[in-house]
C-alpha atoms as a PDB file:
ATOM      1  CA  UNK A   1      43.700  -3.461   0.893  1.00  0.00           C
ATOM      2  CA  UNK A   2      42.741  -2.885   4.269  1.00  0.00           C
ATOM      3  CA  UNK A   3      39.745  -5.453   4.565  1.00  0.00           C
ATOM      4  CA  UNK A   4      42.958  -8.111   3.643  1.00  0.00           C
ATOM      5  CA  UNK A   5      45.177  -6.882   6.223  1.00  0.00           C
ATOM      6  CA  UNK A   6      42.530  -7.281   9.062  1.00  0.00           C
ATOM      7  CA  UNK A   7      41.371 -10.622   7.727  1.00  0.00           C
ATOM      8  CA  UNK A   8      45.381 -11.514   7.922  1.00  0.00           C
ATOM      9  CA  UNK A   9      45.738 -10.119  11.381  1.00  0.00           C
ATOM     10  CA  UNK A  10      42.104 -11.799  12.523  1.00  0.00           C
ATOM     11  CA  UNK A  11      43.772 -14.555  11.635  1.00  0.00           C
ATOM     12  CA  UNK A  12      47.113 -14.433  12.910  1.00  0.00           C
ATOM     13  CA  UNK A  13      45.449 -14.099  16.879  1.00  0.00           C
ATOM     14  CA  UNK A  14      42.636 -16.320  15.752  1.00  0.00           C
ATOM     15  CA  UNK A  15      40.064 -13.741  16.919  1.00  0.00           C
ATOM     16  CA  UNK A  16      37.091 -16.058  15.658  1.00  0.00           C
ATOM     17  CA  UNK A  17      34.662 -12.740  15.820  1.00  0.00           C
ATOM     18  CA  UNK A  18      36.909 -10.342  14.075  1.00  0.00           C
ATOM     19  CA  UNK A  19      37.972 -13.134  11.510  1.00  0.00           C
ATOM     20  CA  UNK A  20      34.307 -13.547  10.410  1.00  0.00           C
ATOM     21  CA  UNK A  21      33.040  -9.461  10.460  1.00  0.00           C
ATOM     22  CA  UNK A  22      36.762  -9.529   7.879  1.00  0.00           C
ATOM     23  CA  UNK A  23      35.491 -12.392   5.881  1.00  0.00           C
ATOM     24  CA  UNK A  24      31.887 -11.055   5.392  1.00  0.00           C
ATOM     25  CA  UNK A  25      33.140  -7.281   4.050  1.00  0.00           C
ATOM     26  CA  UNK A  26      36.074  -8.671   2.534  1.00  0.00           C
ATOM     27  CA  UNK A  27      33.458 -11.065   0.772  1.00  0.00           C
ATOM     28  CA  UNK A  28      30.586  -8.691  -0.070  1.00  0.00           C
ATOM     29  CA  UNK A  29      33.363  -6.482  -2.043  1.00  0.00           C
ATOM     30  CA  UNK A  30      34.619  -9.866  -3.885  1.00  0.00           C
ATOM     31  CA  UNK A  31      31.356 -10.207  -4.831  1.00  0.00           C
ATOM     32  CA  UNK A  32      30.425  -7.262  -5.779  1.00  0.00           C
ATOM     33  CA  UNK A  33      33.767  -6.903  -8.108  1.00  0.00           C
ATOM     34  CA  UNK A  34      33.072  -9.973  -9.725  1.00  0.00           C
ATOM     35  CA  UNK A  35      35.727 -12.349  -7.663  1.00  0.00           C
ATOM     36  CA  UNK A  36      32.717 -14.875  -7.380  1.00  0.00           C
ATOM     37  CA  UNK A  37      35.502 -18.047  -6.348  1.00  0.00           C
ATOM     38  CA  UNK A  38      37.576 -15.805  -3.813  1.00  0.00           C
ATOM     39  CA  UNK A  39      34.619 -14.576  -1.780  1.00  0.00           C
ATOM     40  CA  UNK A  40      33.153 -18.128  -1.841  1.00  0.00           C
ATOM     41  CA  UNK A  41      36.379 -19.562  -0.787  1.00  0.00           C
ATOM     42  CA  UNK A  42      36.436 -16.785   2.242  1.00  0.00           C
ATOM     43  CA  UNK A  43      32.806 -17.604   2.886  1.00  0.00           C
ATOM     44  CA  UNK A  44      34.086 -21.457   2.893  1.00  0.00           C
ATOM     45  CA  UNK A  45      36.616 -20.266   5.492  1.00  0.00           C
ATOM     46  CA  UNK A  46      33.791 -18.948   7.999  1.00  0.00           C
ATOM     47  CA  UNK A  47      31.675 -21.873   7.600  1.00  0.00           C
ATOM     48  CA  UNK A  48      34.307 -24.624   8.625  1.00  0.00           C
ATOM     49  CA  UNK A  49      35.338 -22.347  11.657  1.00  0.00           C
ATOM     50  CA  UNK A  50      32.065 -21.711  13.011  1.00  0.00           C
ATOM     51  CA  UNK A  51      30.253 -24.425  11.238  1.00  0.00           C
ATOM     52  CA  UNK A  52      27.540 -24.330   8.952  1.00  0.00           C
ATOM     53  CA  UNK A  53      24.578 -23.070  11.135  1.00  0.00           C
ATOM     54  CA  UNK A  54      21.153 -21.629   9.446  1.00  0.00           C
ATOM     55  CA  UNK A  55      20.371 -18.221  11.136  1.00  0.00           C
ATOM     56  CA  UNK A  56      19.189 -18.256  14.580  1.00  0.00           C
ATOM     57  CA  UNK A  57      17.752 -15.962  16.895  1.00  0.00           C
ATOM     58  CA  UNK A  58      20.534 -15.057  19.730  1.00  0.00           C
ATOM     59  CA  UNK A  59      23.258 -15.721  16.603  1.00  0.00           C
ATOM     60  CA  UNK A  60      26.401 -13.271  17.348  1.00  0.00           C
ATOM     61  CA  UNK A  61      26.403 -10.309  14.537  1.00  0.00           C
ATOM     62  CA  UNK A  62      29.277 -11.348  12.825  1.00  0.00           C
ATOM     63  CA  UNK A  63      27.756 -14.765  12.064  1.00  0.00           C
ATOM     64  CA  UNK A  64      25.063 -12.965  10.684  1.00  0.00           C
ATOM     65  CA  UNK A  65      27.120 -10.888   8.375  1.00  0.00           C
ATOM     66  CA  UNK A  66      28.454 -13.548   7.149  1.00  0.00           C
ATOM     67  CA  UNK A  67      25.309 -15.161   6.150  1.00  0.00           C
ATOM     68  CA  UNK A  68      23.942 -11.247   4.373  1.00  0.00           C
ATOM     69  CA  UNK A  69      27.441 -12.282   2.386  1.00  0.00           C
ATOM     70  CA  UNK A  70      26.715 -15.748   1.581  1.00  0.00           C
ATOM     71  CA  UNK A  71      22.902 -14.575   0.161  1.00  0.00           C
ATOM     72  CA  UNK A  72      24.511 -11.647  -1.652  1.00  0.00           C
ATOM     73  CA  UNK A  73      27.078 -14.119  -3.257  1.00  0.00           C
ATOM     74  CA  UNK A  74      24.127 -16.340  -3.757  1.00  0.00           C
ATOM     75  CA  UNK A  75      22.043 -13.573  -5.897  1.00  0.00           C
ATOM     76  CA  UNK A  76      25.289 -12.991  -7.825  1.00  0.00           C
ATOM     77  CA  UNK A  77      25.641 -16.487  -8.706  1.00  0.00           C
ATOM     78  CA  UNK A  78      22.305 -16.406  -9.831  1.00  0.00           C
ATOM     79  CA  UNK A  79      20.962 -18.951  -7.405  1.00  0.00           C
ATOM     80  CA  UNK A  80      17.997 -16.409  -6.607  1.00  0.00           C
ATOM     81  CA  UNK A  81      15.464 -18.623  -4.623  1.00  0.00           C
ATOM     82  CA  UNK A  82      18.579 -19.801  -1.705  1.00  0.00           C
ATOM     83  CA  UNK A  83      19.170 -15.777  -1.664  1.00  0.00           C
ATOM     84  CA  UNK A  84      15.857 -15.001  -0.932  1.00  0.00           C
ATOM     85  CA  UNK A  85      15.123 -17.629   1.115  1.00  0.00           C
ATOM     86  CA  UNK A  86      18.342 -17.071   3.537  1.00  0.00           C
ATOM     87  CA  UNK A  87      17.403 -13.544   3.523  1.00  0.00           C
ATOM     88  CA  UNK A  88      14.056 -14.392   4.987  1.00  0.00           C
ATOM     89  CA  UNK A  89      15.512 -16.627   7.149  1.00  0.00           C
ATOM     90  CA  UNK A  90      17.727 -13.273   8.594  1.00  0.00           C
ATOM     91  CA  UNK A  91      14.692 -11.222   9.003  1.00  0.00           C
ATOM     92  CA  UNK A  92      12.912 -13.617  10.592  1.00  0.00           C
ATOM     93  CA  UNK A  93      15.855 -14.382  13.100  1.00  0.00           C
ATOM     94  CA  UNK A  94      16.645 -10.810  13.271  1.00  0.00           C
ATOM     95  CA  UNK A  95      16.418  -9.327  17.142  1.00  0.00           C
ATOM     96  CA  UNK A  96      14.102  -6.853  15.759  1.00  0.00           C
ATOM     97  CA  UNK A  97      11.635  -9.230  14.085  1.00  0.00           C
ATOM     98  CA  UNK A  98       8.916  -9.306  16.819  1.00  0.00           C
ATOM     99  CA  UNK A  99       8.447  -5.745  16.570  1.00  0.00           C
ATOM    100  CA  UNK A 100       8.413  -5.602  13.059  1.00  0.00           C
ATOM    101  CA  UNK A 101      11.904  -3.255  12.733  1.00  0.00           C
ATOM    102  CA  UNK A 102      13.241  -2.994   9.320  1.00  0.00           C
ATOM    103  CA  UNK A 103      16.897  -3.515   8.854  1.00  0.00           C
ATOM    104  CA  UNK A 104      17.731  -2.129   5.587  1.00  0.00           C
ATOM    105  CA  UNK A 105      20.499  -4.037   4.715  1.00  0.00           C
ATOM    106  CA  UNK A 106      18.313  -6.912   4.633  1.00  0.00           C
ATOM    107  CA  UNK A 107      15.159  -5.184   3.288  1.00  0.00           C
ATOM    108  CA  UNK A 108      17.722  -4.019  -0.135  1.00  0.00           C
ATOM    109  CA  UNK A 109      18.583  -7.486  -0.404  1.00  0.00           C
ATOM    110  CA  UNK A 110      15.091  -9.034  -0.292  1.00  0.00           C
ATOM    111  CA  UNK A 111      14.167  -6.322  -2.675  1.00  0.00           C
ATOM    112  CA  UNK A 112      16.801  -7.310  -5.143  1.00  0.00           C
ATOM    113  CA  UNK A 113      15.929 -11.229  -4.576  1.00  0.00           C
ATOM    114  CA  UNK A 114      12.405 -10.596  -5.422  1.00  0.00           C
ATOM    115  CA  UNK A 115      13.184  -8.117  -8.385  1.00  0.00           C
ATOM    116  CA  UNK A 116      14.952 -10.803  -9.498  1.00  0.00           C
ATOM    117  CA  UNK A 117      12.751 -13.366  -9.460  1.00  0.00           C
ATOM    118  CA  UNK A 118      10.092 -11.173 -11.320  1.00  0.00           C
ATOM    119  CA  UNK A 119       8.039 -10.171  -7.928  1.00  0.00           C
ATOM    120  CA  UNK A 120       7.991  -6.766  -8.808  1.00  0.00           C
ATOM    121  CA  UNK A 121       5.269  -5.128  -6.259  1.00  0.00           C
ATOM    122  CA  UNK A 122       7.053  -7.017  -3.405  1.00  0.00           C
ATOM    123  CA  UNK A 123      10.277  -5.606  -4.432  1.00  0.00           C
ATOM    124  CA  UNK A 124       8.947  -2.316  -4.499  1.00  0.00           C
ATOM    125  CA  UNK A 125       7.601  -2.494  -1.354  1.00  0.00           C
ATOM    126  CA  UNK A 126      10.787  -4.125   0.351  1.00  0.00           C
ATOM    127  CA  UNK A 127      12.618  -1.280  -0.790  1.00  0.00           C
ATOM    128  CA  UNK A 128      10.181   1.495   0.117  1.00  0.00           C
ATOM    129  CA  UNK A 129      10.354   0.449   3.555  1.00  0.00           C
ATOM    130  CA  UNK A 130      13.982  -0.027   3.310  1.00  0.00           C
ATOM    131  CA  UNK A 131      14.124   3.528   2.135  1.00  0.00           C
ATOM    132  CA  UNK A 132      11.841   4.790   4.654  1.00  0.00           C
ATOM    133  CA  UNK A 133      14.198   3.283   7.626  1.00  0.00           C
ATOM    134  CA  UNK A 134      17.355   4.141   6.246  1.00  0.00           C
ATOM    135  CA  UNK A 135      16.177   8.168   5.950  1.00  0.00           C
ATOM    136  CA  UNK A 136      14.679   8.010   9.341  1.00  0.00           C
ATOM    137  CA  UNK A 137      18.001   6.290  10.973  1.00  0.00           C
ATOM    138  CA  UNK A 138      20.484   8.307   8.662  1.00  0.00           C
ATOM    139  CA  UNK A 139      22.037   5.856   7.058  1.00  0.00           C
ATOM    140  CA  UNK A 140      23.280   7.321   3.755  1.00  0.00           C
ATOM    141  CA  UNK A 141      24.929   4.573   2.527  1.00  0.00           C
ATOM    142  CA  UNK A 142      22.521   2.191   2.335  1.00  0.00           C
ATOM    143  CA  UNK A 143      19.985   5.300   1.866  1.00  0.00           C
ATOM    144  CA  UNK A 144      20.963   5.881  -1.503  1.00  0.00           C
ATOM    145  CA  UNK A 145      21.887   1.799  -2.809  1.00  0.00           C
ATOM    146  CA  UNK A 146      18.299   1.439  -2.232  1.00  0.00           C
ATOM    147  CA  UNK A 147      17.681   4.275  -4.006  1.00  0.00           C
ATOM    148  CA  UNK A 148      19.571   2.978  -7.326  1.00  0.00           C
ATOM    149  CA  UNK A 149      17.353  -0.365  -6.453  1.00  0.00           C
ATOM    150  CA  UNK A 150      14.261   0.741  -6.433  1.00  0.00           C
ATOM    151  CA  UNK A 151      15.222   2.926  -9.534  1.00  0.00           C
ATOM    152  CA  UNK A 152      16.510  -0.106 -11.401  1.00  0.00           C
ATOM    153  CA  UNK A 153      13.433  -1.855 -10.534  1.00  0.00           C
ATOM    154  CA  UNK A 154      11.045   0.855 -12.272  1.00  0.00           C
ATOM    155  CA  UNK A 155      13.164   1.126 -15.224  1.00  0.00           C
ATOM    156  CA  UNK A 156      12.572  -2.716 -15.723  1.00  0.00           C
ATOM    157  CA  UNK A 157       9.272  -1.841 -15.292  1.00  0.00           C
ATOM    158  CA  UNK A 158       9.518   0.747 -18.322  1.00  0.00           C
ATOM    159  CA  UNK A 159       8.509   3.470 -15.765  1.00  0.00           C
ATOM    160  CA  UNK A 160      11.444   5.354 -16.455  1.00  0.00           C
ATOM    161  CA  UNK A 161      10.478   8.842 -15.038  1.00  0.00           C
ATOM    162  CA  UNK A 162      10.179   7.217 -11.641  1.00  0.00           C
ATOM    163  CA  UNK A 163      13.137   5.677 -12.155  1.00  0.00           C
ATOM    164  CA  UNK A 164      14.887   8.423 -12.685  1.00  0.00           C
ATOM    165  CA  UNK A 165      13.343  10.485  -9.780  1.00  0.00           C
ATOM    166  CA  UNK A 166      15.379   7.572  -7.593  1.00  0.00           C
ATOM    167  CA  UNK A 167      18.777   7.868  -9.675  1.00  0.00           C
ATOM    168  CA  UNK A 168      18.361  11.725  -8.586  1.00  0.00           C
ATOM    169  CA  UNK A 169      17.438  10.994  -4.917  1.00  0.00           C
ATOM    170  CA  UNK A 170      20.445   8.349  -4.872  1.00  0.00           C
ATOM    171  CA  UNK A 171      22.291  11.228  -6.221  1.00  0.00           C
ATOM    172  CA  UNK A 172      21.533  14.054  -4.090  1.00  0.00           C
ATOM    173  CA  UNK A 173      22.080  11.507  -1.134  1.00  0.00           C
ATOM    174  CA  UNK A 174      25.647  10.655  -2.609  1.00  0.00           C
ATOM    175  CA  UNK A 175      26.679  14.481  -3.118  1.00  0.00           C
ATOM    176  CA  UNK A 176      25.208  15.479   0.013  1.00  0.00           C
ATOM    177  CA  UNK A 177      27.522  13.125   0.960  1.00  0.00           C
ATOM    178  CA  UNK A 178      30.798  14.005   0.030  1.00  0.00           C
ATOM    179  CA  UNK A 179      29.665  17.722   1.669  1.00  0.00           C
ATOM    180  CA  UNK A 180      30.342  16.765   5.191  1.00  0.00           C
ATOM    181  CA  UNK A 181      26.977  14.992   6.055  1.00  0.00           C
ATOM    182  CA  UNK A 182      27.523  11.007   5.739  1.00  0.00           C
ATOM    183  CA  UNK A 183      24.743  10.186   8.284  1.00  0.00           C
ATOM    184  CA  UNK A 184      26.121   6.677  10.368  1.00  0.00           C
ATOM    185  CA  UNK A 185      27.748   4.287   8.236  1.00  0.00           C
ATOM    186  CA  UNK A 186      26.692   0.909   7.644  1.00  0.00           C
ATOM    187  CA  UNK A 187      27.673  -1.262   4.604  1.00  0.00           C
END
């Protein structure tokens, strides 16, 4: 895998920056595969190197993946209130957050924190404006996760047709995709 080979090499030149940006994709995809221990252990890793710091405005970016992967691996583990709350705490520290920029990243995983916890019209509204940033900026792959989200969330909501008018957007954004036009990636 080539998320392990750059942690390995990271590590072998003890390039603190790139060890951490490894860490936090190499632990989002642990999580999101179900590896709950390994991408805690990686997350462990980051910590004790760079210590165990909240977010902060003027934190470097890769600290701050790092901490998106420690609230993802939260919400997987179920412990939904320290996701949301560390995903607040990103926005809040977020260079953009005096002018009110949405980062989508962070706006899908609010919107799942809140679904989660029941919040339903917050959720909604998280991922609207996640949605509407992530069209405007091009960023198909988060474009259509939040997509799936938002569809998810209506579907809990027994609003299936909606739901399914976001499964087709999420879709059309995926095909579209694999047609030439990926947009700027971001995970």
């Amino acid at each position: 895998m080539h998320l392990e080979q750059a942690l390995s090499l990271a590590r072998e030149v003890g390039a603190h920056e790139f060890l951490n940006t490894a860490i936090a994709f190499l632990a989002v995809t642990l999580t999101a595969q179900g590896e709950l221990t390994q991408a805690e252990t990686l997350l462990h890793e980051s910590s004790v190197l760079t210590g165990y710091a909240r977010p902060h405005k003027g934190q470097n970016g890769s600290r701050r993946l790092v901490l998106c992967a420690q609230a993802e691996l939260l919400l997987a583990q179920g412990e939904v209130s320290d996701a949301l709350a560390l995903a607040e705490e990103l926005i809040a520290t977020s260079p953009y957050a005096d002018e009110g920029g949405v980062i989508p990243r962070l706006w899908l995983l609010r919107g799942r924190a809140l679904a989660a916890r029941q919040q339903a019209a917050e959720a909604e509204q998280s991922l609207r404006d996640g949605i509407e940033t992530a069209q405007r900026q091009t960023l198909r792959p988060l474009l259509w996760r939040l997509q799936v989200e938002l569809g998810r969330l209506f579907y809990a909501q027994r609003q299936t047709e909606l739901g399914q008018i976001y499964f087709d957007a999420a879709r059309a954004v995926v095909n579209s995709t694999g047609r030439g036009s990926a947009g700027r990636f971001v995970g």
